[in-house]
N, C-alpha and C. Protein backbone atom coordinates (compact mmCIF):
# COMPACT_ATOMS: atom_id res chain seq x y z
N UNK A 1 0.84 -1.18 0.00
CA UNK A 1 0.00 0.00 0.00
C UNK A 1 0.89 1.24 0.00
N UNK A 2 0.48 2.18 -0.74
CA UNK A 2 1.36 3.54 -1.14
C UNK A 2 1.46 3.73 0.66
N UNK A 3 2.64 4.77 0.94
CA UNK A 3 2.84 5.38 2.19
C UNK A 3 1.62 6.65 2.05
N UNK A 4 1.14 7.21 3.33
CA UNK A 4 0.40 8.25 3.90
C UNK A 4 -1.10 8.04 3.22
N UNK A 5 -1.33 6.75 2.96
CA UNK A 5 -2.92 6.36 2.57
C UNK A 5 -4.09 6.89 3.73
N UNK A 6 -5.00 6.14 3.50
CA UNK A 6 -6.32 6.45 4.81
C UNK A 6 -6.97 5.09 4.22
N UNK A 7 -7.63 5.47 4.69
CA UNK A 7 -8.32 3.39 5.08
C UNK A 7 -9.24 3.43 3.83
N UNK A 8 -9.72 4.45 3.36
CA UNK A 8 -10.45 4.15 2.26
C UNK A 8 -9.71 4.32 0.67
N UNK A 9 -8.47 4.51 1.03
CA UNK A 9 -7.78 4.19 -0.24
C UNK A 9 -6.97 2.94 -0.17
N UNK A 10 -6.62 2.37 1.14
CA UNK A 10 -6.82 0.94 1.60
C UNK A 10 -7.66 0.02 0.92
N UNK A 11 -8.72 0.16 1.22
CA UNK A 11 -9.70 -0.96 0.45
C UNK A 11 -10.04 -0.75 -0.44
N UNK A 12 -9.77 0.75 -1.18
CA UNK A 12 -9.59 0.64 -3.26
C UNK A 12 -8.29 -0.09 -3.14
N UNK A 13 -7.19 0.02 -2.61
CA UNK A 13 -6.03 -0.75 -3.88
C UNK A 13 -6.14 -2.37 -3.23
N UNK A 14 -7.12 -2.95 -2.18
CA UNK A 14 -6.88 -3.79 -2.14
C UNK A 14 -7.84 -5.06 -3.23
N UNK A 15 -9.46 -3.49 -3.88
CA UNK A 15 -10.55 -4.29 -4.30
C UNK A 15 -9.57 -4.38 -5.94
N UNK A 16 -8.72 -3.02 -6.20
CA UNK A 16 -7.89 -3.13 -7.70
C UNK A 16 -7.01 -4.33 -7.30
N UNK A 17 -6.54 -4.83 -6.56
CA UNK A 17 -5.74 -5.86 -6.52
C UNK A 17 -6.59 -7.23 -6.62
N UNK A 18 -7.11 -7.49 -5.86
CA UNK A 18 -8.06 -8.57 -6.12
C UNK A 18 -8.78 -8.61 -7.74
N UNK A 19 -9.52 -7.95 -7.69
CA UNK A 19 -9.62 -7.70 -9.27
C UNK A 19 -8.85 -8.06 -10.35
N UNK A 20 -7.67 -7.58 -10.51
CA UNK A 20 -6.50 -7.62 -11.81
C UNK A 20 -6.45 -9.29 -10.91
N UNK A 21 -6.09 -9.45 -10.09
CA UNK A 21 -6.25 -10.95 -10.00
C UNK A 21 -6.78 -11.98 -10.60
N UNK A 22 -8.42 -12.00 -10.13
CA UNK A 22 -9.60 -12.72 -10.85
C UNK A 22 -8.76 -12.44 -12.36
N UNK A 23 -8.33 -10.97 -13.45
CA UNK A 23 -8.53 -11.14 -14.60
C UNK A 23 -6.88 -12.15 -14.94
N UNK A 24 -6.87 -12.93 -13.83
CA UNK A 24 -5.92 -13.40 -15.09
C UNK A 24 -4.29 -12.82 -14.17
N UNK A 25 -4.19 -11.82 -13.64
CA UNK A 25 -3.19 -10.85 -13.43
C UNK A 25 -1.80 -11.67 -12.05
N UNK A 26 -0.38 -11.53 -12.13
CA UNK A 26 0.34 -12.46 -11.83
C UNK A 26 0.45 -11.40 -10.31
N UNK A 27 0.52 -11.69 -8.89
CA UNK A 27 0.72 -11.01 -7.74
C UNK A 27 0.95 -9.69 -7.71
N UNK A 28 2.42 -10.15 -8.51
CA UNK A 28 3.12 -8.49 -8.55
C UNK A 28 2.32 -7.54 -9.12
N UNK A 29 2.03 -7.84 -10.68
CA UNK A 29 1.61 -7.49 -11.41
C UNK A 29 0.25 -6.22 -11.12
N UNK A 30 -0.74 -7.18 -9.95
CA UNK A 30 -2.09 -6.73 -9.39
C UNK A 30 -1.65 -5.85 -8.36
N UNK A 31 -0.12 -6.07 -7.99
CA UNK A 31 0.24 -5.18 -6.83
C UNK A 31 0.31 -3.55 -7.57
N UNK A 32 1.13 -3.59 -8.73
CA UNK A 32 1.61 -2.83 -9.33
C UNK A 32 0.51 -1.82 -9.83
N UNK A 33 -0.17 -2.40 -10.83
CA UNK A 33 -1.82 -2.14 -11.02
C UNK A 33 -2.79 -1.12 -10.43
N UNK A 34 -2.81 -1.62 -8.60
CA UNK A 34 -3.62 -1.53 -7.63
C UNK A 34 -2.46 -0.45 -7.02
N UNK A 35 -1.43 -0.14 -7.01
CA UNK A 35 -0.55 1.00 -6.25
C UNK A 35 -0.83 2.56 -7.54
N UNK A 36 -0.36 2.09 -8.42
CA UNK A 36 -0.49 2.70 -9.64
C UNK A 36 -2.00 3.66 -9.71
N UNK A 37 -3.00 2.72 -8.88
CA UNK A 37 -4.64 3.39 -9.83
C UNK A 37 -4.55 4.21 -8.20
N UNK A 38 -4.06 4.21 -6.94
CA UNK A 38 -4.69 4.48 -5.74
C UNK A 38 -3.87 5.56 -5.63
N UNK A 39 -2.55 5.57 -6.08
CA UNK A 39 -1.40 7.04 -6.36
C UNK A 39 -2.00 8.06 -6.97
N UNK A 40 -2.76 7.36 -8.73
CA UNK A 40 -3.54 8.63 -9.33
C UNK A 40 -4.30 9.41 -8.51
N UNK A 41 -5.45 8.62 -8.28
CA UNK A 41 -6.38 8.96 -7.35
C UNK A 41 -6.45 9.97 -5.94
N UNK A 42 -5.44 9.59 -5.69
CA UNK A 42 -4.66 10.58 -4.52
C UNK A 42 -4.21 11.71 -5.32
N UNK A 43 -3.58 11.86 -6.09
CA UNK A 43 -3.22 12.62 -7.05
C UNK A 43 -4.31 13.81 -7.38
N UNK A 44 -5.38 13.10 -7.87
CA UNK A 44 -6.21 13.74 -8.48
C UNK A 44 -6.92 15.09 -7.24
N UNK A 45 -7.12 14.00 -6.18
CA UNK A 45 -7.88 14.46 -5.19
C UNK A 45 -7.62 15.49 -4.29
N UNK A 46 -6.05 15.41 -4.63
CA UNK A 46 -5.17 16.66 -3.86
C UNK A 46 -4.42 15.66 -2.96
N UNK A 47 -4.73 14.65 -2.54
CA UNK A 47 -3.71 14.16 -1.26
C UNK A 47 -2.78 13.82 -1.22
N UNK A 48 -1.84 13.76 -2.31
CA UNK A 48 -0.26 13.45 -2.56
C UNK A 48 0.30 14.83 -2.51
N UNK A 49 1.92 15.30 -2.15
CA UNK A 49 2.22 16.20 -2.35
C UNK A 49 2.48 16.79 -3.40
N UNK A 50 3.26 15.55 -4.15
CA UNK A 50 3.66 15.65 -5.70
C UNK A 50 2.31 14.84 -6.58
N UNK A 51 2.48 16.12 -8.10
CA UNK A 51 1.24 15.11 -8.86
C UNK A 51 1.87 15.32 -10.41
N UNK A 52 2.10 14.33 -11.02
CA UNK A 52 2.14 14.98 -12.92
C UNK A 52 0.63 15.20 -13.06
N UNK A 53 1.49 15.89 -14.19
CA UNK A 53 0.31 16.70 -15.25
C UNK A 53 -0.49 16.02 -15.63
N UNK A 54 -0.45 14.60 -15.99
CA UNK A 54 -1.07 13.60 -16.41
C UNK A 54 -2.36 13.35 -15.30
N UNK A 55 -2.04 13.29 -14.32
CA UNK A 55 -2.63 12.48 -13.14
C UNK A 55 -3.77 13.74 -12.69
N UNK A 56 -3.64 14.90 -13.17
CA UNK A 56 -3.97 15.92 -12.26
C UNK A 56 -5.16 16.33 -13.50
N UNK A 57 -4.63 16.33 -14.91
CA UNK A 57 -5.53 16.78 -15.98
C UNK A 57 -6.43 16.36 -16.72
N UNK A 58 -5.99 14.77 -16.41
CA UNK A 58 -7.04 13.78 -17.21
C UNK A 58 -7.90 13.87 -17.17
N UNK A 59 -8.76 13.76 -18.16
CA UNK A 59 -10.80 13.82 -18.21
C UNK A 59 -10.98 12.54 -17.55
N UNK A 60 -10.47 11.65 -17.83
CA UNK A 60 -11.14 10.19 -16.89
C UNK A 60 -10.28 10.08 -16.53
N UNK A 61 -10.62 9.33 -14.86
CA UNK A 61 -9.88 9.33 -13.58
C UNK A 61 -9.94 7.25 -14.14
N UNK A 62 -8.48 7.07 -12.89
CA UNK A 62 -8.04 6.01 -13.36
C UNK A 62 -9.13 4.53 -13.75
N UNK A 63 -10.28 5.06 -12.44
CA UNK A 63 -11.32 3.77 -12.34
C UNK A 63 -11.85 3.76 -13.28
N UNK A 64 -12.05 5.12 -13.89
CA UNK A 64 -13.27 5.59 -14.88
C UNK A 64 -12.77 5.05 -15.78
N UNK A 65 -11.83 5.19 -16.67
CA UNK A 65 -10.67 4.47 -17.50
C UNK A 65 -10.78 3.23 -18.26
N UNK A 66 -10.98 2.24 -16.56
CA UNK A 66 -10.57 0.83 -16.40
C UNK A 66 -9.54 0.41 -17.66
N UNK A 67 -8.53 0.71 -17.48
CA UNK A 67 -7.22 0.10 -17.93
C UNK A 67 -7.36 0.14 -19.26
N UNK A 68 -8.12 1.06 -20.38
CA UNK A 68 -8.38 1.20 -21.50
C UNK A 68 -6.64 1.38 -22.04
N UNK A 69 -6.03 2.44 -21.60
CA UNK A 69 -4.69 2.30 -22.29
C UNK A 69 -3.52 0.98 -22.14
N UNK A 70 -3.73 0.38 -21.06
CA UNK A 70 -3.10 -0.85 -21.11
C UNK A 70 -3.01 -1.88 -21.93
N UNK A 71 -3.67 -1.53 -23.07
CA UNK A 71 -4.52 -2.54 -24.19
C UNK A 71 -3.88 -2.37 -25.73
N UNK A 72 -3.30 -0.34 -25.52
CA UNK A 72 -2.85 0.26 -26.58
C UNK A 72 -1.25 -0.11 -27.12
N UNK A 73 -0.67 0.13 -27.69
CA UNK A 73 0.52 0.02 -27.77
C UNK A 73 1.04 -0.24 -29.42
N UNK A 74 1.96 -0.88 -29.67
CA UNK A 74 2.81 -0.95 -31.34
C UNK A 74 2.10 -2.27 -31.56
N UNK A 75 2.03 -3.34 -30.44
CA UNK A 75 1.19 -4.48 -30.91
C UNK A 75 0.05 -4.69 -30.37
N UNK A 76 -0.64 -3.65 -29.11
CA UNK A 76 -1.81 -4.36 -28.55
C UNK A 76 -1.50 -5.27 -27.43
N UNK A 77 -2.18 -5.99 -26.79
CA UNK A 77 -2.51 -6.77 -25.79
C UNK A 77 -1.20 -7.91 -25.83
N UNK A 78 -0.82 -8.30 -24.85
CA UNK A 78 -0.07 -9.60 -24.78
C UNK A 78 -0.60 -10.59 -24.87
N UNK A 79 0.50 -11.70 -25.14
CA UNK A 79 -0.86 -13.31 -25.40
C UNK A 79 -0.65 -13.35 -23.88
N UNK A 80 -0.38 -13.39 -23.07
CA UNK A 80 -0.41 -13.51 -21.33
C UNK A 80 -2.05 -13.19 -21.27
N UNK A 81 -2.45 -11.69 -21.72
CA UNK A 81 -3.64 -11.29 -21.60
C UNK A 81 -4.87 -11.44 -22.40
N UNK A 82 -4.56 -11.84 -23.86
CA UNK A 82 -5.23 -12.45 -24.48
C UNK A 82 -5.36 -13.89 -23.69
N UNK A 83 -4.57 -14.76 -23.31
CA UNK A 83 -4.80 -15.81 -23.01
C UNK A 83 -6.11 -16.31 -21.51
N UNK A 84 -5.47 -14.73 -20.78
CA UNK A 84 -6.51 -14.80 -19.67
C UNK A 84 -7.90 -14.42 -20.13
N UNK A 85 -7.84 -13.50 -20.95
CA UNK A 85 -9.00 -13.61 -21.89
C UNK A 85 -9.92 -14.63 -22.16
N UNK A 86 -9.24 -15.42 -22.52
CA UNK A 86 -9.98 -16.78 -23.31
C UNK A 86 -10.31 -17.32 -22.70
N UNK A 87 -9.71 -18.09 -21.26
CA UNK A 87 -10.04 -18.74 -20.01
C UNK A 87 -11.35 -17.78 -19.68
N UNK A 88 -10.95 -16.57 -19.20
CA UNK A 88 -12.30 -16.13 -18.92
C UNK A 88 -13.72 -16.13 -19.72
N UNK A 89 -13.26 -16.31 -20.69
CA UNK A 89 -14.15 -16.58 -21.52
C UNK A 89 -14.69 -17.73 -21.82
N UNK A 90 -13.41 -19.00 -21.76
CA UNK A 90 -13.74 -20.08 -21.87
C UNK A 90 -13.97 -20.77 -23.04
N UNK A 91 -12.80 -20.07 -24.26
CA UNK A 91 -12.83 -20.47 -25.42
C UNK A 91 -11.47 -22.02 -25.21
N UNK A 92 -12.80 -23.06 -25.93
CA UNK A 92 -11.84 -24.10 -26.22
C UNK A 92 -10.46 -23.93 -27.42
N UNK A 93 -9.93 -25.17 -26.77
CA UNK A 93 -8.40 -24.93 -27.81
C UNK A 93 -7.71 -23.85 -27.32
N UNK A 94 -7.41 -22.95 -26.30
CA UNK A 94 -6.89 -22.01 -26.30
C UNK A 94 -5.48 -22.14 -26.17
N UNK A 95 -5.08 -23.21 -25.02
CA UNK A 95 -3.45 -23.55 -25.22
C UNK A 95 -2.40 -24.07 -26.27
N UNK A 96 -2.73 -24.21 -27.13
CA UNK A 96 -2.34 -24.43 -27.99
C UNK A 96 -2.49 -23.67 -29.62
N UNK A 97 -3.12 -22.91 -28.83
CA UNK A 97 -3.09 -21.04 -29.63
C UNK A 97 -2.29 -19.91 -29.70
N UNK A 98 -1.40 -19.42 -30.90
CA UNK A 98 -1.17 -18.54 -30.72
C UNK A 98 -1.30 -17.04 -30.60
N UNK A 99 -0.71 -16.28 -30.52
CA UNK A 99 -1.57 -14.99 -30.09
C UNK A 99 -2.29 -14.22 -31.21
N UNK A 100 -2.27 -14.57 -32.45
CA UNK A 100 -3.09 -13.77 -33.63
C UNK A 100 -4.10 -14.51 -33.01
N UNK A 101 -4.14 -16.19 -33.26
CA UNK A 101 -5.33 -16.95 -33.14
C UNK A 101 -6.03 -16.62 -31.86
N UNK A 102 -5.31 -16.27 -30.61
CA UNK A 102 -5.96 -15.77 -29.39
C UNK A 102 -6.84 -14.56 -29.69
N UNK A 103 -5.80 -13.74 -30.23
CA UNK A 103 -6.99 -11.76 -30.53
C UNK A 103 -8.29 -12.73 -31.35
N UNK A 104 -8.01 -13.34 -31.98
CA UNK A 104 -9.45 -13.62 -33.44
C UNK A 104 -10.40 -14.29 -32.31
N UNK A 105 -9.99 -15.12 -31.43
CA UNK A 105 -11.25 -16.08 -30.90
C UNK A 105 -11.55 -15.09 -29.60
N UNK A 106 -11.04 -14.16 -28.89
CA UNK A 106 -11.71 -13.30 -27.86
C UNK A 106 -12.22 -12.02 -28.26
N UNK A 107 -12.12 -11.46 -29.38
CA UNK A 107 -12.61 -10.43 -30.32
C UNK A 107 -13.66 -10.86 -31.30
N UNK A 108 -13.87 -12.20 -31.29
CA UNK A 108 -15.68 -12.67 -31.86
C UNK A 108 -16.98 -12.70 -30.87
């Protein structure tokens, strides 16, 4: 948990941690995630001392968001996350899929 929290930013990074969990997401990973969305937030709200420009100006706040840019990038999604995808979804054949074939069967 970030230093100089309060109990109710406590049980946001612990419900973002649990969460990125359920999707699939590796410990650290949900740790990282869940420190990351509860920093903005503080950020936003005034309660950090330091804030970027980013954190302070954004039209949608991190929840509001939900991890829409995490998705963006030169290739898009990882097969890690496509793959949790599919489980969650529950598309057969998936292990033995690679990641084009992963985007095509969780994007139908």
């Amino acid at each position: 948990m970030p230093a100089g929290s309060n109990s109710k930013r406590e049980r946001q990074y612990e419900h973002v941690k649990e969460s990125a969990k359920k999707r699939g997401e590796p410990t650290k990973r949900a740790e990282e995630i869940a420190a990351r969305t509860v920093n903005k937030e503080r950020a936003r709200s005034g309660e950090s001392r330091t804030a970027s420009r980013t954190s302070t100006q954004d039209p949608k706040s991190a929840s509001q968001r939900g991890g829409e840019r995490s998705h963006k990038g030169a290739q898009g999604r990882t097969k890690d996350q496509l793959y949790a995808e599919a489980r969650r979804k529950d598309v057969k054949g998936r292990s033995s899929m690679n990641k084009a074939e992963l985007a095509r069967a969780v994007d139908r």
